[in-house]
N, C-alpha and C. Protein backbone atom coordinates (compact mmCIF):
# COMPACT_ATOMS: atom_id res chain seq x y z
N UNK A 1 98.19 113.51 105.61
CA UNK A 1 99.05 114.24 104.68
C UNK A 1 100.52 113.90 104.90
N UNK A 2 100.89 113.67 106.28
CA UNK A 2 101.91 113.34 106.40
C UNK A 2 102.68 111.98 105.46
N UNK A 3 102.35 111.23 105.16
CA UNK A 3 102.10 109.70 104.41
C UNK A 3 102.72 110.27 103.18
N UNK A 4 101.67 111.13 102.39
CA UNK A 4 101.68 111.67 101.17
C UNK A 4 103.62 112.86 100.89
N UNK A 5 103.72 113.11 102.05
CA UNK A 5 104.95 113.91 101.92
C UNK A 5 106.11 112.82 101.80
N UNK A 6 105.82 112.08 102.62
CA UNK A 6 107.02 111.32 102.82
C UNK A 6 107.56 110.97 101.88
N UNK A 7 106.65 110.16 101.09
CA UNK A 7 106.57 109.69 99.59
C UNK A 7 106.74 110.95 98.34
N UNK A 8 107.03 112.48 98.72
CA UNK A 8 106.93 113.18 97.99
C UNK A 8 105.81 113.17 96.82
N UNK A 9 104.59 112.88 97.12
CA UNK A 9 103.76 113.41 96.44
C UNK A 9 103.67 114.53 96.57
N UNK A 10 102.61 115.24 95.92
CA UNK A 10 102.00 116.58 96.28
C UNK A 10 100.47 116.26 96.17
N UNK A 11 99.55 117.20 96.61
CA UNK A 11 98.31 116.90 96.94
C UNK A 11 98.01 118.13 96.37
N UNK A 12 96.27 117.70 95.65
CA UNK A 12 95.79 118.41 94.89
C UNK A 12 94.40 119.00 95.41
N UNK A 13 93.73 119.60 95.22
CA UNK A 13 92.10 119.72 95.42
C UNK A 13 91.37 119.68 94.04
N UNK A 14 90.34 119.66 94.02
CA UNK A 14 89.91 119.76 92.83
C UNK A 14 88.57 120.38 93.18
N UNK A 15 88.12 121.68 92.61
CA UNK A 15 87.18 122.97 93.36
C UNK A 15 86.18 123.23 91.58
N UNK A 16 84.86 122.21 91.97
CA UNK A 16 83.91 122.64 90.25
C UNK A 16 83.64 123.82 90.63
N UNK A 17 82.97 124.67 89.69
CA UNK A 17 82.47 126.00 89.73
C UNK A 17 81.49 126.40 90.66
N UNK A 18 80.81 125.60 91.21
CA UNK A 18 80.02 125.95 92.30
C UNK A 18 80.17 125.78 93.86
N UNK A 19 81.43 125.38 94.13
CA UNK A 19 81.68 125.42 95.11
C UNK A 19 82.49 126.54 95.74
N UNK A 20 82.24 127.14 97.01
CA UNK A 20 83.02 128.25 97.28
C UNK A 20 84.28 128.04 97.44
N UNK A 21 85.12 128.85 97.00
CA UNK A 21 87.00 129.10 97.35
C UNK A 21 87.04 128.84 98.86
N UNK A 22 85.86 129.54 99.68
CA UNK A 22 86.49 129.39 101.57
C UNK A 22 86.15 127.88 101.63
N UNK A 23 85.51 127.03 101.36
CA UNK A 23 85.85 125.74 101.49
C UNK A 23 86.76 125.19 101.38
N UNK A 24 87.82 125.38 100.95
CA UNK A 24 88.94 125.32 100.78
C UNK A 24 89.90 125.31 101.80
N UNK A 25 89.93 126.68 102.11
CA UNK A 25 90.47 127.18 103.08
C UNK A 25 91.15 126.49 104.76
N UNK A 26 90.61 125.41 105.30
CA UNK A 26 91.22 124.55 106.70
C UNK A 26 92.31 123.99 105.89
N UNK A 27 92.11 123.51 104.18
CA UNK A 27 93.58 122.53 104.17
C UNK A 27 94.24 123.18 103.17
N UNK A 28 94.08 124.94 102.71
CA UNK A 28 95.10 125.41 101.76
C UNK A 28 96.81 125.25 102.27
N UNK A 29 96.88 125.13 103.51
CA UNK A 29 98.34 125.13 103.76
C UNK A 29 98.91 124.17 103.41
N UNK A 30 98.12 122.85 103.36
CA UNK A 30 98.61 121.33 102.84
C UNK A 30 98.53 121.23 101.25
N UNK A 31 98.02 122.00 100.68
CA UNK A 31 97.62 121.39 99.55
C UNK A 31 98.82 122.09 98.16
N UNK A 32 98.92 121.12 97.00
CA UNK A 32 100.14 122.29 96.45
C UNK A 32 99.79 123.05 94.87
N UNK A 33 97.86 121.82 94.52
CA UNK A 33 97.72 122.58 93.73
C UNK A 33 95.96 122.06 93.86
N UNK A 34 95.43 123.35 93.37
CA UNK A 34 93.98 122.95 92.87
C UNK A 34 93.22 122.98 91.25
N UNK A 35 92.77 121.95 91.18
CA UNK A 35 92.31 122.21 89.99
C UNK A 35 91.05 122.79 89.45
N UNK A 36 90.71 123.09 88.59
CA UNK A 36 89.43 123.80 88.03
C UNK A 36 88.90 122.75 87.12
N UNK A 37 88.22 121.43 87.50
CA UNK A 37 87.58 120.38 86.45
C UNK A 37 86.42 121.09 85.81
N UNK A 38 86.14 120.06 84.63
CA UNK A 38 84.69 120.40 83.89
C UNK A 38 84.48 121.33 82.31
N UNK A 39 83.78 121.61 82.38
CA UNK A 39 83.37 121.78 80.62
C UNK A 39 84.17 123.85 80.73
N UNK A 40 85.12 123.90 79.77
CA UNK A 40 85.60 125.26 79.80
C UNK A 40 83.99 126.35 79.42
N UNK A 41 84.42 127.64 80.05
CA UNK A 41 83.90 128.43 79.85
C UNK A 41 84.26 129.57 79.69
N UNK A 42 83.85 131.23 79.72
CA UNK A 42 85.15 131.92 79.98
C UNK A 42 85.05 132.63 81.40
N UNK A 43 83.97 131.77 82.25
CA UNK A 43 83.88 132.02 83.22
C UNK A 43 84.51 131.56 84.20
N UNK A 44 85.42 130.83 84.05
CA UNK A 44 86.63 130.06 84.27
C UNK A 44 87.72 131.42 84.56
N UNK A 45 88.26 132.24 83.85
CA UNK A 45 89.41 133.37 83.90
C UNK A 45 88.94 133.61 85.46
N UNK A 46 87.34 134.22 85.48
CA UNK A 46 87.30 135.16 87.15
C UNK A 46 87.29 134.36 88.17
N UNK A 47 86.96 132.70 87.82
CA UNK A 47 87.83 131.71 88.59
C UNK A 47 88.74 131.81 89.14
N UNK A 48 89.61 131.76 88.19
CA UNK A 48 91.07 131.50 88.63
C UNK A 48 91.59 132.66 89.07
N UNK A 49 91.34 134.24 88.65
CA UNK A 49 91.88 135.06 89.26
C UNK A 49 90.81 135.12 90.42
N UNK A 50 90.35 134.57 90.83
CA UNK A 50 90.08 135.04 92.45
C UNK A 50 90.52 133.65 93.07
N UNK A 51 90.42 132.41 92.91
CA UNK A 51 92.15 131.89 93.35
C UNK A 51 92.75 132.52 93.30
N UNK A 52 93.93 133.12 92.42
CA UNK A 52 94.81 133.23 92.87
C UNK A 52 95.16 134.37 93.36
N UNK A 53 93.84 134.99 93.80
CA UNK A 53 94.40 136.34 94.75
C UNK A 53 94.32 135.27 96.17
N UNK A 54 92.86 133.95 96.80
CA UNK A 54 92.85 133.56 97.39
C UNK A 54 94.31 132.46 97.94
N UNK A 55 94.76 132.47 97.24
CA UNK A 55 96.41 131.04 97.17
C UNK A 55 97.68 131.37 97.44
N UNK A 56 97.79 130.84 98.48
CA UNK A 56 99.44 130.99 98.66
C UNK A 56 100.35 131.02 96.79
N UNK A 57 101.35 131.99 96.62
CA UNK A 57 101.86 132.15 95.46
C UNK A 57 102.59 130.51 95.02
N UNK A 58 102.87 130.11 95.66
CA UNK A 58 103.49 128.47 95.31
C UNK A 58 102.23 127.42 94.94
N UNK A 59 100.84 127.99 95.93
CA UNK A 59 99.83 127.07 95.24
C UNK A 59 99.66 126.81 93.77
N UNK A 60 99.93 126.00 92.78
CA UNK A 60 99.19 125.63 91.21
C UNK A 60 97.83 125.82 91.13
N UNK A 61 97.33 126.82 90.30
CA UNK A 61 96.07 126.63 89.94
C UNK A 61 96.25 126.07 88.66
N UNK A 62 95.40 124.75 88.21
CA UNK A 62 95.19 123.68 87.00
C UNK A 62 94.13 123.90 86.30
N UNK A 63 93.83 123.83 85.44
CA UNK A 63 92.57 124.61 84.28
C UNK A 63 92.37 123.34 83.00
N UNK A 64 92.03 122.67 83.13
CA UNK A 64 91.12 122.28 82.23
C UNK A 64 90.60 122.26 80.90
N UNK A 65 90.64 122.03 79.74
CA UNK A 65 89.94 122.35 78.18
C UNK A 65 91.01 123.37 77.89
N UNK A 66 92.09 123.52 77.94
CA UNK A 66 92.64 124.89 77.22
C UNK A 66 92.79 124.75 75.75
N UNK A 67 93.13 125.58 75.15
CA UNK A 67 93.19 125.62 73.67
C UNK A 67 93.68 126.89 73.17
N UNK A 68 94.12 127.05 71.85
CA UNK A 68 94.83 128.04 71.68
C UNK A 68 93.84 129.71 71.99
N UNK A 69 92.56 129.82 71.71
CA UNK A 69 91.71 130.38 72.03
C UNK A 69 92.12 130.99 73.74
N UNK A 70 91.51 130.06 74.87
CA UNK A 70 91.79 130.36 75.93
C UNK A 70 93.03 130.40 76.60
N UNK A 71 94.45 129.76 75.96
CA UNK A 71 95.48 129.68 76.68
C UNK A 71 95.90 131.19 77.19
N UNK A 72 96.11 131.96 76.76
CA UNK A 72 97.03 133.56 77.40
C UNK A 72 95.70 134.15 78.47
N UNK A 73 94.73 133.88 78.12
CA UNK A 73 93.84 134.67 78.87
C UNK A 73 93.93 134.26 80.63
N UNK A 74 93.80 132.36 80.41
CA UNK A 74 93.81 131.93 81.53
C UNK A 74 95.69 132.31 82.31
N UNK A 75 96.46 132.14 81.26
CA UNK A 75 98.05 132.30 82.22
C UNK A 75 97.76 133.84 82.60
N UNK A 76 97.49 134.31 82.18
CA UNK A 76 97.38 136.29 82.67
C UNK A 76 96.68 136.40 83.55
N UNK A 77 95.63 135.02 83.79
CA UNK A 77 94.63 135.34 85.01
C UNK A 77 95.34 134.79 86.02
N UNK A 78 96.30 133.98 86.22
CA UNK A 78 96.74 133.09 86.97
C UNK A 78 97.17 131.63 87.21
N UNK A 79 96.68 131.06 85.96
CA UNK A 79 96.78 129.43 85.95
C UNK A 79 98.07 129.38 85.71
N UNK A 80 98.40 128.62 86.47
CA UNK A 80 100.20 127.39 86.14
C UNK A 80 100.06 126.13 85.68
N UNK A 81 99.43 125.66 85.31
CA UNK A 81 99.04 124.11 84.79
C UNK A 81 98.09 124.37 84.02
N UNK A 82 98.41 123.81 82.55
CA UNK A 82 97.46 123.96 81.12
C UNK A 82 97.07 122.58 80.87
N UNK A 83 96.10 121.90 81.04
CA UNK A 83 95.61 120.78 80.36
C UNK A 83 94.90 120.51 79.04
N UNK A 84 95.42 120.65 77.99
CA UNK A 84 95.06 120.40 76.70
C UNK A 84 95.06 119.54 75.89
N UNK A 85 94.73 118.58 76.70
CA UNK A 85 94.48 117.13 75.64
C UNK A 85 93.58 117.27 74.31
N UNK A 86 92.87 117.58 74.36
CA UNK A 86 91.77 117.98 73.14
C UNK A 86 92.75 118.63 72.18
N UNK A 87 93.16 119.34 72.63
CA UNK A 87 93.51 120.81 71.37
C UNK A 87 95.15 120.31 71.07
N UNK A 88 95.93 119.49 71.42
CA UNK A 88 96.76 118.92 70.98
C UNK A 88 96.49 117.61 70.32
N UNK A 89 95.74 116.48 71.12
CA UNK A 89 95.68 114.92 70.47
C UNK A 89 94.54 114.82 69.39
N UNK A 90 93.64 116.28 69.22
CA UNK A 90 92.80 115.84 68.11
C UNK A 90 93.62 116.30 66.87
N UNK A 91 94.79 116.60 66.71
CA UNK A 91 95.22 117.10 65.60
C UNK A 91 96.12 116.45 64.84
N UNK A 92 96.19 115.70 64.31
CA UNK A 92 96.95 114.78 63.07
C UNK A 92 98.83 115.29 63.35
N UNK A 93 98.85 116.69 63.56
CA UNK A 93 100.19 117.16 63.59
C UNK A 93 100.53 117.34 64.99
N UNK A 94 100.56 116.86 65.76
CA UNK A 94 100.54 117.02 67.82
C UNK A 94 101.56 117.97 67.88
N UNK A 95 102.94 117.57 67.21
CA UNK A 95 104.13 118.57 67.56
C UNK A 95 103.81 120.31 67.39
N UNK A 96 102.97 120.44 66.36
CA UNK A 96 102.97 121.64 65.68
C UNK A 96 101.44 121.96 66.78
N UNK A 97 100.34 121.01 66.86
CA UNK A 97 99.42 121.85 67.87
C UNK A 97 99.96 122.37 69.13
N UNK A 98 101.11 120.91 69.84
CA UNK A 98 101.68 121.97 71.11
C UNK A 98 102.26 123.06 71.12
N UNK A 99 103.42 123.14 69.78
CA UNK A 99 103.90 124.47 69.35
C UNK A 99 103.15 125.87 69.68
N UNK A 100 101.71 125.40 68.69
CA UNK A 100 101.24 126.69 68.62
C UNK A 100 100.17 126.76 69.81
N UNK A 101 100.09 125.80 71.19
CA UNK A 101 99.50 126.63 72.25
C UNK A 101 100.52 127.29 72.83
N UNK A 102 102.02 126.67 72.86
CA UNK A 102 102.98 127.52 74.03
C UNK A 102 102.72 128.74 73.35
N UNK A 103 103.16 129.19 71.62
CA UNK A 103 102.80 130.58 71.40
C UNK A 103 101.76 131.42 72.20
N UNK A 104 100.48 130.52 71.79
CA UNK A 104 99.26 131.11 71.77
C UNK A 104 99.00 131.80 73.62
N UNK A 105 100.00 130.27 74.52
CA UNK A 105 99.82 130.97 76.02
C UNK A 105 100.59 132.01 76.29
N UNK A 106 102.18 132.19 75.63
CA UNK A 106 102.60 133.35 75.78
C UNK A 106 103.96 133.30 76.68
């Protein structure tokens, strides 16, 4: 990890749904964000809020499939990083889909 600082990266985890949060746990002090990969669900929200009761407050939790649908639910649960490629690049108008997720996250 040391390598990775020097260079100012940051280091990520990446935690699918079936793996436990305490696995985690020997390298949460190193790490600056984790992500939530894989197909959205809305089983994803009790995800992330139990990260982020488990996470140092500076940790990023990253989320996956958002869309105007799930965006406010997941920021209220805890996510800091919205990945919405889908729900912005499938739309002919991109400016106006990002528009209306920042609304839609809140």
């Amino acid at each position: 990890m040391a390598a990775t600082r020097k260079f100012e990266f940051q280091v990520g985890v990446a935690l699918n749904s079936r793996t436990p949060i305490e696995r985690i746990a020997p390298v949460v002090a190193e790490i600056d964000v984790v992500c939530c990969p894989g197909a959205w669900s809305w089983e994803v929200i009790g995800r992330v809020k139990e990260l982020r009761r488990a996470l140092p407050p500076d940790v990023q939790v990253q989320v996956e499939g958002v869309d105007r649908e799930n965006a406010r639910a997941l920021v209220e649960a805890g996510a800091t990083l919205l990945v919405c490629g889908k729900a912005i690049f499938a739309h002919s108008d991109r400016a106006a889909a990002y528009r209306q997720l920042i609304d839609a996250a809140g």
